[in-house]
PDB file of N, CA and C in Angstrom:
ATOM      1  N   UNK A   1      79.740 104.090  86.107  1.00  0.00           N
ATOM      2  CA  UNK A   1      80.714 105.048  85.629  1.00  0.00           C
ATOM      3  C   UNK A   1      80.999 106.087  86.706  1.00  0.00           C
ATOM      4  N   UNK A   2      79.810 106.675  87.296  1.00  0.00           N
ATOM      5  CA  UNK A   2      80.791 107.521  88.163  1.00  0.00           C
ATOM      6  C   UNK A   2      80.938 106.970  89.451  1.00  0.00           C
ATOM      7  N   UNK A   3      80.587 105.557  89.834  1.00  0.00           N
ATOM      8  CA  UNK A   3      81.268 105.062  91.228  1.00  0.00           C
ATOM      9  C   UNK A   3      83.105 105.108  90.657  1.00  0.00           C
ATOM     10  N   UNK A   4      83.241 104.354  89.203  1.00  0.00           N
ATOM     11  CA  UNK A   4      85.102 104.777  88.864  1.00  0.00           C
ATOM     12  C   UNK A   4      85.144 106.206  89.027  1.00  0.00           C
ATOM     13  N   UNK A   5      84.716 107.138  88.785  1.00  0.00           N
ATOM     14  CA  UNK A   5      84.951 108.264  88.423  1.00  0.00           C
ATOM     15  C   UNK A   5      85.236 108.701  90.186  1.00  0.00           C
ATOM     16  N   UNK A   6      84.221 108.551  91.354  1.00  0.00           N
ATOM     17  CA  UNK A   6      84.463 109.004  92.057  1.00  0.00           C
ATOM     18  C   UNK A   6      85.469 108.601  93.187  1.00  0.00           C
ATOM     19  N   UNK A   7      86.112 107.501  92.563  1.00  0.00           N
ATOM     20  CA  UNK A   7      87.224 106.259  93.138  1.00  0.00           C
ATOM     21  C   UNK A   7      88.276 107.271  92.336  1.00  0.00           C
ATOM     22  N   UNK A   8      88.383 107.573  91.043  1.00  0.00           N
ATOM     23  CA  UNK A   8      89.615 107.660  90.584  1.00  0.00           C
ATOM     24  C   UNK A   8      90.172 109.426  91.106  1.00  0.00           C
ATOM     25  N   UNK A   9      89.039 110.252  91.536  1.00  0.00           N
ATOM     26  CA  UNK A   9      89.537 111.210  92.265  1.00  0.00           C
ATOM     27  C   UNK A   9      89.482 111.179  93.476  1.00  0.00           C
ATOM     28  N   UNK A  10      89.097 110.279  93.979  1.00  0.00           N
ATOM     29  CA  UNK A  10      89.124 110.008  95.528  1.00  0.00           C
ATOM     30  C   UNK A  10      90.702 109.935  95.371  1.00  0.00           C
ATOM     31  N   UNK A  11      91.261 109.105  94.759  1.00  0.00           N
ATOM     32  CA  UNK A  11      92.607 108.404  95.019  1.00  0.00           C
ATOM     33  C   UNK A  11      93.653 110.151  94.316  1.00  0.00           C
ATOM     34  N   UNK A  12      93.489 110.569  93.225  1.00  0.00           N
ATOM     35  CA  UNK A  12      93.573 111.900  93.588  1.00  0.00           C
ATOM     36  C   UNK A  12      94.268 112.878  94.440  1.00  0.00           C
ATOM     37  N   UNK A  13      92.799 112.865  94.846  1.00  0.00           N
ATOM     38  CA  UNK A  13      92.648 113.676  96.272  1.00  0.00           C
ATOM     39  C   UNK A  13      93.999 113.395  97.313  1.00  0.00           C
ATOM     40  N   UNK A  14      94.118 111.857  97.266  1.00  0.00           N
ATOM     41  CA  UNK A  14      94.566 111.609  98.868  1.00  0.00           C
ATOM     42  C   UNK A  14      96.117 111.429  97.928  1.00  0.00           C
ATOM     43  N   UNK A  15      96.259 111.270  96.678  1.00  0.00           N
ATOM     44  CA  UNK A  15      97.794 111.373  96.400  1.00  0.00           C
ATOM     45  C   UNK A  15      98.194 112.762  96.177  1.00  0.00           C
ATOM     46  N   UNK A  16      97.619 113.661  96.561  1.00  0.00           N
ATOM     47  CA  UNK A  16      98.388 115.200  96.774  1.00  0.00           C
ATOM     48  C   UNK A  16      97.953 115.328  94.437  1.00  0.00           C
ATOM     49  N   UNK A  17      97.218 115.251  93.992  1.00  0.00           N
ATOM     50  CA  UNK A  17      97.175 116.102  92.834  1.00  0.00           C
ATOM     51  C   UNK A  17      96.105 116.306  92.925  1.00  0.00           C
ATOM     52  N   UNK A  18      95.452 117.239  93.637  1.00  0.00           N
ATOM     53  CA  UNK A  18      93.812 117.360  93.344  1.00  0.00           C
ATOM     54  C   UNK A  18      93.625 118.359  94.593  1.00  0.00           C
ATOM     55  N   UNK A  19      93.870 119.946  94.643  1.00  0.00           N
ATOM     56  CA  UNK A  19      93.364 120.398  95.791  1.00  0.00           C
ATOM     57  C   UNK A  19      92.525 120.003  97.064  1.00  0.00           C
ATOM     58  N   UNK A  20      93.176 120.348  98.443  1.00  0.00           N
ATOM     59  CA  UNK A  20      92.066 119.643  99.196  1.00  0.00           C
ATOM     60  C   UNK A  20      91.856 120.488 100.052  1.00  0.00           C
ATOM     61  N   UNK A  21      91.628 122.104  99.663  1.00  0.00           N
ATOM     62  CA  UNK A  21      91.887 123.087  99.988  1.00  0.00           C
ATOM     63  C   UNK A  21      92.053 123.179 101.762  1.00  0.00           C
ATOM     64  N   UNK A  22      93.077 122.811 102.014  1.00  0.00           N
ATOM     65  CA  UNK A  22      93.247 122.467 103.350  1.00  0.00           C
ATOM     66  C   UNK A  22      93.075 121.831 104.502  1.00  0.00           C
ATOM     67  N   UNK A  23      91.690 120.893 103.920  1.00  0.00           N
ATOM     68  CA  UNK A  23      91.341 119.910 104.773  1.00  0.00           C
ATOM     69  C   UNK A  23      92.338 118.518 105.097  1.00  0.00           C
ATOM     70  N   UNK A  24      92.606 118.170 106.110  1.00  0.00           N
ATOM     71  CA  UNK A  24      93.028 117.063 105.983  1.00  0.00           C
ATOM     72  C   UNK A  24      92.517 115.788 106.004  1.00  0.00           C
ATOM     73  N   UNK A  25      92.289 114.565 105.612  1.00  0.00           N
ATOM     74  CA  UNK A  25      92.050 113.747 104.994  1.00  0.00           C
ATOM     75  C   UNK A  25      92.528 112.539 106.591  1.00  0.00           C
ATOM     76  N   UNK A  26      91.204 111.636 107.165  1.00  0.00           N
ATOM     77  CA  UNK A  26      91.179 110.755 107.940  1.00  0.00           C
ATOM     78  C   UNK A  26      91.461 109.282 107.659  1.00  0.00           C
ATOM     79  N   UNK A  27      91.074 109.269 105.812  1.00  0.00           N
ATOM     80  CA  UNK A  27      91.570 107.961 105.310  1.00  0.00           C
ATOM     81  C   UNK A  27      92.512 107.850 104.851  1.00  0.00           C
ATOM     82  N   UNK A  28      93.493 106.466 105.235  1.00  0.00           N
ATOM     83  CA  UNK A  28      94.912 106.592 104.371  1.00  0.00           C
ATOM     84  C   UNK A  28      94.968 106.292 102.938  1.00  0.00           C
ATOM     85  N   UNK A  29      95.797 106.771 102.683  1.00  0.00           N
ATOM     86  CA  UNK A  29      96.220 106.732 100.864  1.00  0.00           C
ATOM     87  C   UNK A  29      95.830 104.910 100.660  1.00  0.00           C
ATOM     88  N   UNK A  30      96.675 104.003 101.569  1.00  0.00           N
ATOM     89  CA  UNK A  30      96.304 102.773 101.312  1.00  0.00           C
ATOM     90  C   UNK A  30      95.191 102.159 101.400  1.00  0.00           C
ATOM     91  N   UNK A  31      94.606 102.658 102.053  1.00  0.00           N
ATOM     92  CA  UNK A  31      93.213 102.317 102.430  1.00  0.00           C
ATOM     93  C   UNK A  31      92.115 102.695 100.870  1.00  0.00           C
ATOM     94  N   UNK A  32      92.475 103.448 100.597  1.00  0.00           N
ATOM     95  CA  UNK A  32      91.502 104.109  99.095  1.00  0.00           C
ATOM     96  C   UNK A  32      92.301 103.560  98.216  1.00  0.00           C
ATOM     97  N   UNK A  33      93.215 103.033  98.093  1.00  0.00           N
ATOM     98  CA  UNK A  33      93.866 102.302  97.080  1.00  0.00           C
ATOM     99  C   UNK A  33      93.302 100.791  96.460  1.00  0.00           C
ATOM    100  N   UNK A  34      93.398 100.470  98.003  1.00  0.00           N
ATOM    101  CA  UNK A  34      92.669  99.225  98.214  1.00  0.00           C
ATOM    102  C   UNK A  34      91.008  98.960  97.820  1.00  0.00           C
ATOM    103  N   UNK A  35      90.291  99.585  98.183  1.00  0.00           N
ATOM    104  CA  UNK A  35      89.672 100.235  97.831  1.00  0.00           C
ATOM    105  C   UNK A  35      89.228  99.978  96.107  1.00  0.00           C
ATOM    106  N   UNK A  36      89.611 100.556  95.929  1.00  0.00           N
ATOM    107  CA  UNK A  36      89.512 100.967  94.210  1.00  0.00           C
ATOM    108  C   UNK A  36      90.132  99.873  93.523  1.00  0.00           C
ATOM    109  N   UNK A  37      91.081  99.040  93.848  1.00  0.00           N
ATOM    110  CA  UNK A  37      91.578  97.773  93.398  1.00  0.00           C
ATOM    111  C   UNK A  37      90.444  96.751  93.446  1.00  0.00           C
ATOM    112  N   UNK A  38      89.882  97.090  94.315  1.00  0.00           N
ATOM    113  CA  UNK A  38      88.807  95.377  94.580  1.00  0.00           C
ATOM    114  C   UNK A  38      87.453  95.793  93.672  1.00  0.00           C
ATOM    115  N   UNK A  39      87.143  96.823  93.090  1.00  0.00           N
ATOM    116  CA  UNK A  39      86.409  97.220  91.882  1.00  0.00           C
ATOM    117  C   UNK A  39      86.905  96.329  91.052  1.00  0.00           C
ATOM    118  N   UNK A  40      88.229  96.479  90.717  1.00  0.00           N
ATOM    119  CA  UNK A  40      88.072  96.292  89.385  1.00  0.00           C
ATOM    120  C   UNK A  40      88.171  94.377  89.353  1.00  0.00           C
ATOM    121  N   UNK A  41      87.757  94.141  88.319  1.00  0.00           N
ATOM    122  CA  UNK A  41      88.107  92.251  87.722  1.00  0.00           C
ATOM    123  C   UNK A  41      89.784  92.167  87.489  1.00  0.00           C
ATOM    124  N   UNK A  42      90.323  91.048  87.605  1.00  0.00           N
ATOM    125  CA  UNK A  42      91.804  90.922  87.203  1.00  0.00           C
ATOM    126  C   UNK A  42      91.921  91.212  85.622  1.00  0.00           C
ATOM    127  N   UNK A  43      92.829  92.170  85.464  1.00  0.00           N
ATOM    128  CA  UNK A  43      93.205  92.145  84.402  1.00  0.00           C
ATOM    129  C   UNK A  43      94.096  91.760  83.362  1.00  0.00           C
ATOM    130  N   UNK A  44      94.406  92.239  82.425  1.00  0.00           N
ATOM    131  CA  UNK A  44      95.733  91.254  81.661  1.00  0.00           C
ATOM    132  C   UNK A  44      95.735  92.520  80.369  1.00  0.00           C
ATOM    133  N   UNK A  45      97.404  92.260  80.334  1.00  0.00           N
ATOM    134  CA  UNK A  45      98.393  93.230  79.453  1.00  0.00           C
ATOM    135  C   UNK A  45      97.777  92.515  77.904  1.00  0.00           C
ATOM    136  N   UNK A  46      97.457  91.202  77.820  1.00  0.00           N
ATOM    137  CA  UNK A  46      97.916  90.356  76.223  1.00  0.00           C
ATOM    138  C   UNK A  46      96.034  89.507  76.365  1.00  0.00           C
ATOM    139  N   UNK A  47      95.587  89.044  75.451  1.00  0.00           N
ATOM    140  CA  UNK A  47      94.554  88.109  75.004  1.00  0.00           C
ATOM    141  C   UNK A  47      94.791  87.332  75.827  1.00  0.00           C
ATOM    142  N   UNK A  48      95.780  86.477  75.045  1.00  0.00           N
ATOM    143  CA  UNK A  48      96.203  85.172  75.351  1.00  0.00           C
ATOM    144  C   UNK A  48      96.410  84.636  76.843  1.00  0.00           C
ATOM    145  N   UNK A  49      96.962  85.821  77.527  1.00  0.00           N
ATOM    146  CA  UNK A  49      97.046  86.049  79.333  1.00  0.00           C
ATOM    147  C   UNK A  49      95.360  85.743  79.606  1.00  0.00           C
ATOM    148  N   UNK A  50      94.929  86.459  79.368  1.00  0.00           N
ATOM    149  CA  UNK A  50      93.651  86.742  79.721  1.00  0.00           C
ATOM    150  C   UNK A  50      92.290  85.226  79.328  1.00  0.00           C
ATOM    151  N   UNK A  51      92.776  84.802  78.181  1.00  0.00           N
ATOM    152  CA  UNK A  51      92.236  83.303  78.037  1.00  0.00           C
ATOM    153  C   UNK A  51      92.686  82.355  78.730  1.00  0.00           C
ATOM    154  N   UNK A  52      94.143  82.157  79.494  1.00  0.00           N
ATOM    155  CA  UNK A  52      94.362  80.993  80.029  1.00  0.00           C
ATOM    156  C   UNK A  52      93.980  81.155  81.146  1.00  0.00           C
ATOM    157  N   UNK A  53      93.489  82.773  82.022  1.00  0.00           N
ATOM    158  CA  UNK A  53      92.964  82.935  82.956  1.00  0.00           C
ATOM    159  C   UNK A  53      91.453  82.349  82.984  1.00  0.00           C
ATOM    160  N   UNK A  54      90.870  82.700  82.033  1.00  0.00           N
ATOM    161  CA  UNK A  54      89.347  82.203  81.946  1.00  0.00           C
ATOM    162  C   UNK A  54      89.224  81.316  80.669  1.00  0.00           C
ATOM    163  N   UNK A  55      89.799  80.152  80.524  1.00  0.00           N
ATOM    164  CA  UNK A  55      89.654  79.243  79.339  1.00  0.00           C
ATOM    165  C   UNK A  55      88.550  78.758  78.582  1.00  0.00           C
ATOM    166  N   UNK A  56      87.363  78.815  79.487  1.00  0.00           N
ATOM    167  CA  UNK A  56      85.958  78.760  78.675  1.00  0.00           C
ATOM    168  C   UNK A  56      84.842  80.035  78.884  1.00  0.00           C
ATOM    169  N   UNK A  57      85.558  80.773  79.378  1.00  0.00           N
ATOM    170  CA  UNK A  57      84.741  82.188  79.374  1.00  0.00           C
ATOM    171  C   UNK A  57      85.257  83.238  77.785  1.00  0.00           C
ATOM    172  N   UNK A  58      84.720  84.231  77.700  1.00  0.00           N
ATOM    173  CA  UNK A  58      84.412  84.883  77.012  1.00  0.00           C
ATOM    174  C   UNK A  58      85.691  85.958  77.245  1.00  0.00           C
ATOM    175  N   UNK A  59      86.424  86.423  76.530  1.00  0.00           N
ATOM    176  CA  UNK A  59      88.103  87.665  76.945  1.00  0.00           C
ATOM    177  C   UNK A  59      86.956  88.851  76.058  1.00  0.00           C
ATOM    178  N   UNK A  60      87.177  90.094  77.297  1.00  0.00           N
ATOM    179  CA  UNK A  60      86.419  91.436  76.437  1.00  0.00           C
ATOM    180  C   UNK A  60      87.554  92.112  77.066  1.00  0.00           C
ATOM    181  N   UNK A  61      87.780  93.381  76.286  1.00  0.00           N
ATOM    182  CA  UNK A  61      88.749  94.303  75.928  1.00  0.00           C
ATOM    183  C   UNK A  61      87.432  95.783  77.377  1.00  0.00           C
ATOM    184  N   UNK A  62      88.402  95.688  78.537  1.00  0.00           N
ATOM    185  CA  UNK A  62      87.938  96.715  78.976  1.00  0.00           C
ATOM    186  C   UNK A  62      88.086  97.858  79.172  1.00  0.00           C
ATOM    187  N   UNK A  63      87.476  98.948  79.292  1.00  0.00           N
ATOM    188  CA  UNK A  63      87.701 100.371  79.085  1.00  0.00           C
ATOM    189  C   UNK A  63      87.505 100.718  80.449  1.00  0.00           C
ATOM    190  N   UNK A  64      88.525 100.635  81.359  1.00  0.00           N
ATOM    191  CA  UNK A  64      88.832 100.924  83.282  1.00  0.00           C
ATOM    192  C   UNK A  64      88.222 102.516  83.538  1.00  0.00           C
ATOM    193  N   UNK A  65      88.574 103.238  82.708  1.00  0.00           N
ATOM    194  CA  UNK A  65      87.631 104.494  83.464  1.00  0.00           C
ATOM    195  C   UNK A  65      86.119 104.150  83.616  1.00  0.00           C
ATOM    196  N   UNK A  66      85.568 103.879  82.386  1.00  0.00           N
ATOM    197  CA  UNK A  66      84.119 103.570  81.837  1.00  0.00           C
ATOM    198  C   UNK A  66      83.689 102.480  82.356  1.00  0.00           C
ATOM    199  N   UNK A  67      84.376 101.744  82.533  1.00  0.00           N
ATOM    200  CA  UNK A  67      83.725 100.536  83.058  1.00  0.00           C
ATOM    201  C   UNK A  67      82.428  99.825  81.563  1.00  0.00           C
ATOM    202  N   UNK A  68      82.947 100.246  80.853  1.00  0.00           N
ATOM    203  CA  UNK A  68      82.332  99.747  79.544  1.00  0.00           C
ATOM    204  C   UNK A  68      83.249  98.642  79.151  1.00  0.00           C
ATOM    205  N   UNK A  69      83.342  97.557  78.545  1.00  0.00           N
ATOM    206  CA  UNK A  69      83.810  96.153  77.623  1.00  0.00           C
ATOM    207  C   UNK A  69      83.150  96.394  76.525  1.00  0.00           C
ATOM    208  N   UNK A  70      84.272  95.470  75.708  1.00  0.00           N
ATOM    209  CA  UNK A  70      84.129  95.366  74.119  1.00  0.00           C
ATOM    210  C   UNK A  70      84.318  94.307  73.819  1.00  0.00           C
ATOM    211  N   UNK A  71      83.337  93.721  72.865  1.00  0.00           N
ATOM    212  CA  UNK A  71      83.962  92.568  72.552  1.00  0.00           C
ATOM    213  C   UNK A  71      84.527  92.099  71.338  1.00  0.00           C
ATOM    214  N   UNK A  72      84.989  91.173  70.974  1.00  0.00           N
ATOM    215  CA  UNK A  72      86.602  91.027  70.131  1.00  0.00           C
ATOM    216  C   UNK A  72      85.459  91.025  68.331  1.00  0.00           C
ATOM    217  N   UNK A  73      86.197  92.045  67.526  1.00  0.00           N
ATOM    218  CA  UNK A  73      85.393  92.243  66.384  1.00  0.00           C
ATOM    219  C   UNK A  73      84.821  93.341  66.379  1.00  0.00           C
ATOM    220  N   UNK A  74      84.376  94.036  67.496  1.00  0.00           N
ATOM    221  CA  UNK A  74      83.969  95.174  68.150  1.00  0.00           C
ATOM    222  C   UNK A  74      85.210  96.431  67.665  1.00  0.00           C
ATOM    223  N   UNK A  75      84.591  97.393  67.143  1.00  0.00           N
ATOM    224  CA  UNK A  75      85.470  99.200  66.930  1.00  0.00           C
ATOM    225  C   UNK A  75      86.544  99.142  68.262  1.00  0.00           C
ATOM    226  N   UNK A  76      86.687  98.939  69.394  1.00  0.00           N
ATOM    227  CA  UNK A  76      86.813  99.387  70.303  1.00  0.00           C
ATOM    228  C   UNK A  76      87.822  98.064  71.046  1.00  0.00           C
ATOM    229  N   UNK A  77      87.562  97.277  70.499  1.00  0.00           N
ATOM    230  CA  UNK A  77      87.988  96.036  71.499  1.00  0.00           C
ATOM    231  C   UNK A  77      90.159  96.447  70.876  1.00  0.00           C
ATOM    232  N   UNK A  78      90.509  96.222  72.256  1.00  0.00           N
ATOM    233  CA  UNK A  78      92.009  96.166  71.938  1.00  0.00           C
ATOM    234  C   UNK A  78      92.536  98.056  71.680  1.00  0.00           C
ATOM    235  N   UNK A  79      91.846  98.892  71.876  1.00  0.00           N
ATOM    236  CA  UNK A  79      92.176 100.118  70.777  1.00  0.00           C
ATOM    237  C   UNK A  79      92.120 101.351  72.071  1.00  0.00           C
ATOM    238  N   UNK A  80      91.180 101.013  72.952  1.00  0.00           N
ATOM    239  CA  UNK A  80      91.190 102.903  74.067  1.00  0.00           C
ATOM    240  C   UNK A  80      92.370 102.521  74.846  1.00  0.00           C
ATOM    241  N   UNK A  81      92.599 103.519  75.015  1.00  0.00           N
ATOM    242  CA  UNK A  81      93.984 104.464  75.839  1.00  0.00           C
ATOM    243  C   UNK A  81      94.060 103.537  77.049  1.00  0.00           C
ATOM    244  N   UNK A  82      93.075 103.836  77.983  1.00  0.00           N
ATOM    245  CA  UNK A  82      92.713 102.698  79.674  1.00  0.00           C
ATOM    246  C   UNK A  82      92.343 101.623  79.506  1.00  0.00           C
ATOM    247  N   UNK A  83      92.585 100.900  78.659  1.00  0.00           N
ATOM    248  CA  UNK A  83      92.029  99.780  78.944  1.00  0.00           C
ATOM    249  C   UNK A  83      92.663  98.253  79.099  1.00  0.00           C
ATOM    250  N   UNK A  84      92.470  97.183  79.506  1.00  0.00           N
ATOM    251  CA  UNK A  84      92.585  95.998  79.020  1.00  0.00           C
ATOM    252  C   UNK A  84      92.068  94.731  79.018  1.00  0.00           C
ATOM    253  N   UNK A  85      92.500  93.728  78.683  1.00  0.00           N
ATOM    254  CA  UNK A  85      92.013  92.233  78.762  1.00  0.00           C
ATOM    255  C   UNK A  85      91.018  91.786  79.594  1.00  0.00           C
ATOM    256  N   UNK A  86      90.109  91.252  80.222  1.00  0.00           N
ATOM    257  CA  UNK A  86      89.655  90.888  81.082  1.00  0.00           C
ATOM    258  C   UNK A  86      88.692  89.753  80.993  1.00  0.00           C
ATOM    259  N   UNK A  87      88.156  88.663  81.734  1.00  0.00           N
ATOM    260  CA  UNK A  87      87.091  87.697  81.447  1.00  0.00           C
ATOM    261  C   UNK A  87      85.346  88.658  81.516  1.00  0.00           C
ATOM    262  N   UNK A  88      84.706  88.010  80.784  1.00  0.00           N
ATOM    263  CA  UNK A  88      83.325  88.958  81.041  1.00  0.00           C
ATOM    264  C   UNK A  88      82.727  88.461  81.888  1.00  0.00           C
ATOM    265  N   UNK A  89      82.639  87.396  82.772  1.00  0.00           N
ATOM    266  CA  UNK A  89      82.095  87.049  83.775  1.00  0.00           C
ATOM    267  C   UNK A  89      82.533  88.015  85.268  1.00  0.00           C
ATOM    268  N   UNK A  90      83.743  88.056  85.414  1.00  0.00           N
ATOM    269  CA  UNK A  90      84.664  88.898  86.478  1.00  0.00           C
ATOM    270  C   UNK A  90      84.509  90.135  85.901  1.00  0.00           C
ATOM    271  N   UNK A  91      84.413  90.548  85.025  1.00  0.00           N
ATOM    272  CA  UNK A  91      83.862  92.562  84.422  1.00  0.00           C
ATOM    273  C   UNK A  91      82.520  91.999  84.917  1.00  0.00           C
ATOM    274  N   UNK A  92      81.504  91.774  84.787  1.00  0.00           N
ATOM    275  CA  UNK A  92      80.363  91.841  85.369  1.00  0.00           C
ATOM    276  C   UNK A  92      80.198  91.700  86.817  1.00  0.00           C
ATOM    277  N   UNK A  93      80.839  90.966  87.425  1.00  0.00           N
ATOM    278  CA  UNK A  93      80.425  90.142  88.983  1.00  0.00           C
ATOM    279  C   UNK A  93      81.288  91.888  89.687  1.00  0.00           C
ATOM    280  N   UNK A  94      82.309  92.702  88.505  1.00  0.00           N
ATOM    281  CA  UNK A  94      82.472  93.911  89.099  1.00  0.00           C
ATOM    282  C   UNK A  94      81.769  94.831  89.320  1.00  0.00           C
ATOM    283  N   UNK A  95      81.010  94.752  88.144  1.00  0.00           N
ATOM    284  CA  UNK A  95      80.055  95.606  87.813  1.00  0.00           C
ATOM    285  C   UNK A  95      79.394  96.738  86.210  1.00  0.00           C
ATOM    286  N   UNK A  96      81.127  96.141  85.789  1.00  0.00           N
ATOM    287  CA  UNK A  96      80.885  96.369  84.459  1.00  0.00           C
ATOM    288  C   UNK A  96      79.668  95.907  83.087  1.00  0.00           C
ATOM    289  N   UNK A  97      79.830  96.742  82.338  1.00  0.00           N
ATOM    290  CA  UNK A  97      78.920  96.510  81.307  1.00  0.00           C
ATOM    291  C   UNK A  97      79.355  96.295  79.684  1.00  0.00           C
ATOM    292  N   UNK A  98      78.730  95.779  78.802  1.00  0.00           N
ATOM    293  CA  UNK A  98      78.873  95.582  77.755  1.00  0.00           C
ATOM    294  C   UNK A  98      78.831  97.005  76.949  1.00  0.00           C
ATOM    295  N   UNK A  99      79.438  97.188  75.892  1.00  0.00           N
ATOM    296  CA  UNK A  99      79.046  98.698  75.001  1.00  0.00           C
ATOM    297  C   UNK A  99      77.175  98.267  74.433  1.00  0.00           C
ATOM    298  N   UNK A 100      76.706  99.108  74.544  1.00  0.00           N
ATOM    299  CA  UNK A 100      75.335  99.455  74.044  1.00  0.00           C
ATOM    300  C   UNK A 100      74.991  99.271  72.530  1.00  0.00           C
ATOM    301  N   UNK A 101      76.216 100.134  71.807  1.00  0.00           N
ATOM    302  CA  UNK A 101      75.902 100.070  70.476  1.00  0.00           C
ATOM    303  C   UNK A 101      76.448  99.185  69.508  1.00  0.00           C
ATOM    304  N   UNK A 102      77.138  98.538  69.911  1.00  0.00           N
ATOM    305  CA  UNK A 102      78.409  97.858  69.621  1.00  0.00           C
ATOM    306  C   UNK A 102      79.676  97.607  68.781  1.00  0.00           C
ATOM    307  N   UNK A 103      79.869  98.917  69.645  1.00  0.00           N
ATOM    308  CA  UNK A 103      81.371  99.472  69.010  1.00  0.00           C
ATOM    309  C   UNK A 103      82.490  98.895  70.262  1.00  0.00           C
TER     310      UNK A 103
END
C-alpha cells in the first residue's frame, strides 16, 4: 500500500499538483509514469474483458490505490470508486493482495 501511495504522489509531484517547493525535479514526468504503470497487472473496464484475458484463472475486482482484490460475492467486489477487473494471478505476480476479512 504505500509503495502505490508513494508512486501515486510521486507522479503528483512531477505533474505540477503537489508543491515542490522549488526544487526541481531530475526525473521526467515519463519516466515515473512508466514507472507506476509496470506496478500495476492489466486491467479491464467489464468481467467478461477480464475472463477472456485469463480464461482459467480466477477475475478479482481490484482496488488500484490499495492494492487490495475482492473476490466476486465479496461486499466490495465490482463497488470502490478505483478500482477494476483484473486476473488474480497478475494482481499477485504485482504484488497485490486478497481482502483479509472478506469483504
Amino acid at each position: 500500500m504505500f509503495r502505490r501511495f508513494a508512486l501515486a504522489t510521486a507522479l503528483l509531484a512531477f505533474a505540477g499538483f503537489l508543491p515542490t517547493h522549488g526544487a526541481a525535479s531530475s526525473v521526467p514526468v515519463a519516466q515515473v509514469i512508466t514507472v507506476a504503470l509496470a506496478s500495476l497487472p492489466p486491467l479491464f473496464d467489464t468481467e467478461s474483458a477480464a475472463q477472456t484475458h485469463c480464461p482459467k484463472g480466477v477475475v478479482v475486482w481490484l482496488n488500484i490505490p490499495s492494492g487490495i482484490y475482492h473476490y466476486q460475492g465479496e461486499r466490495w467486489y465490482g463497488r470502490t470508486k478505483h478500482g477494476a477487473y483484473a486476473c488474480e494471478k497478475e494482481a499477485i505476480k504485482a504484488g497485490d493482495r486478497a481482502s483479509e476479512n472478506g469483504q
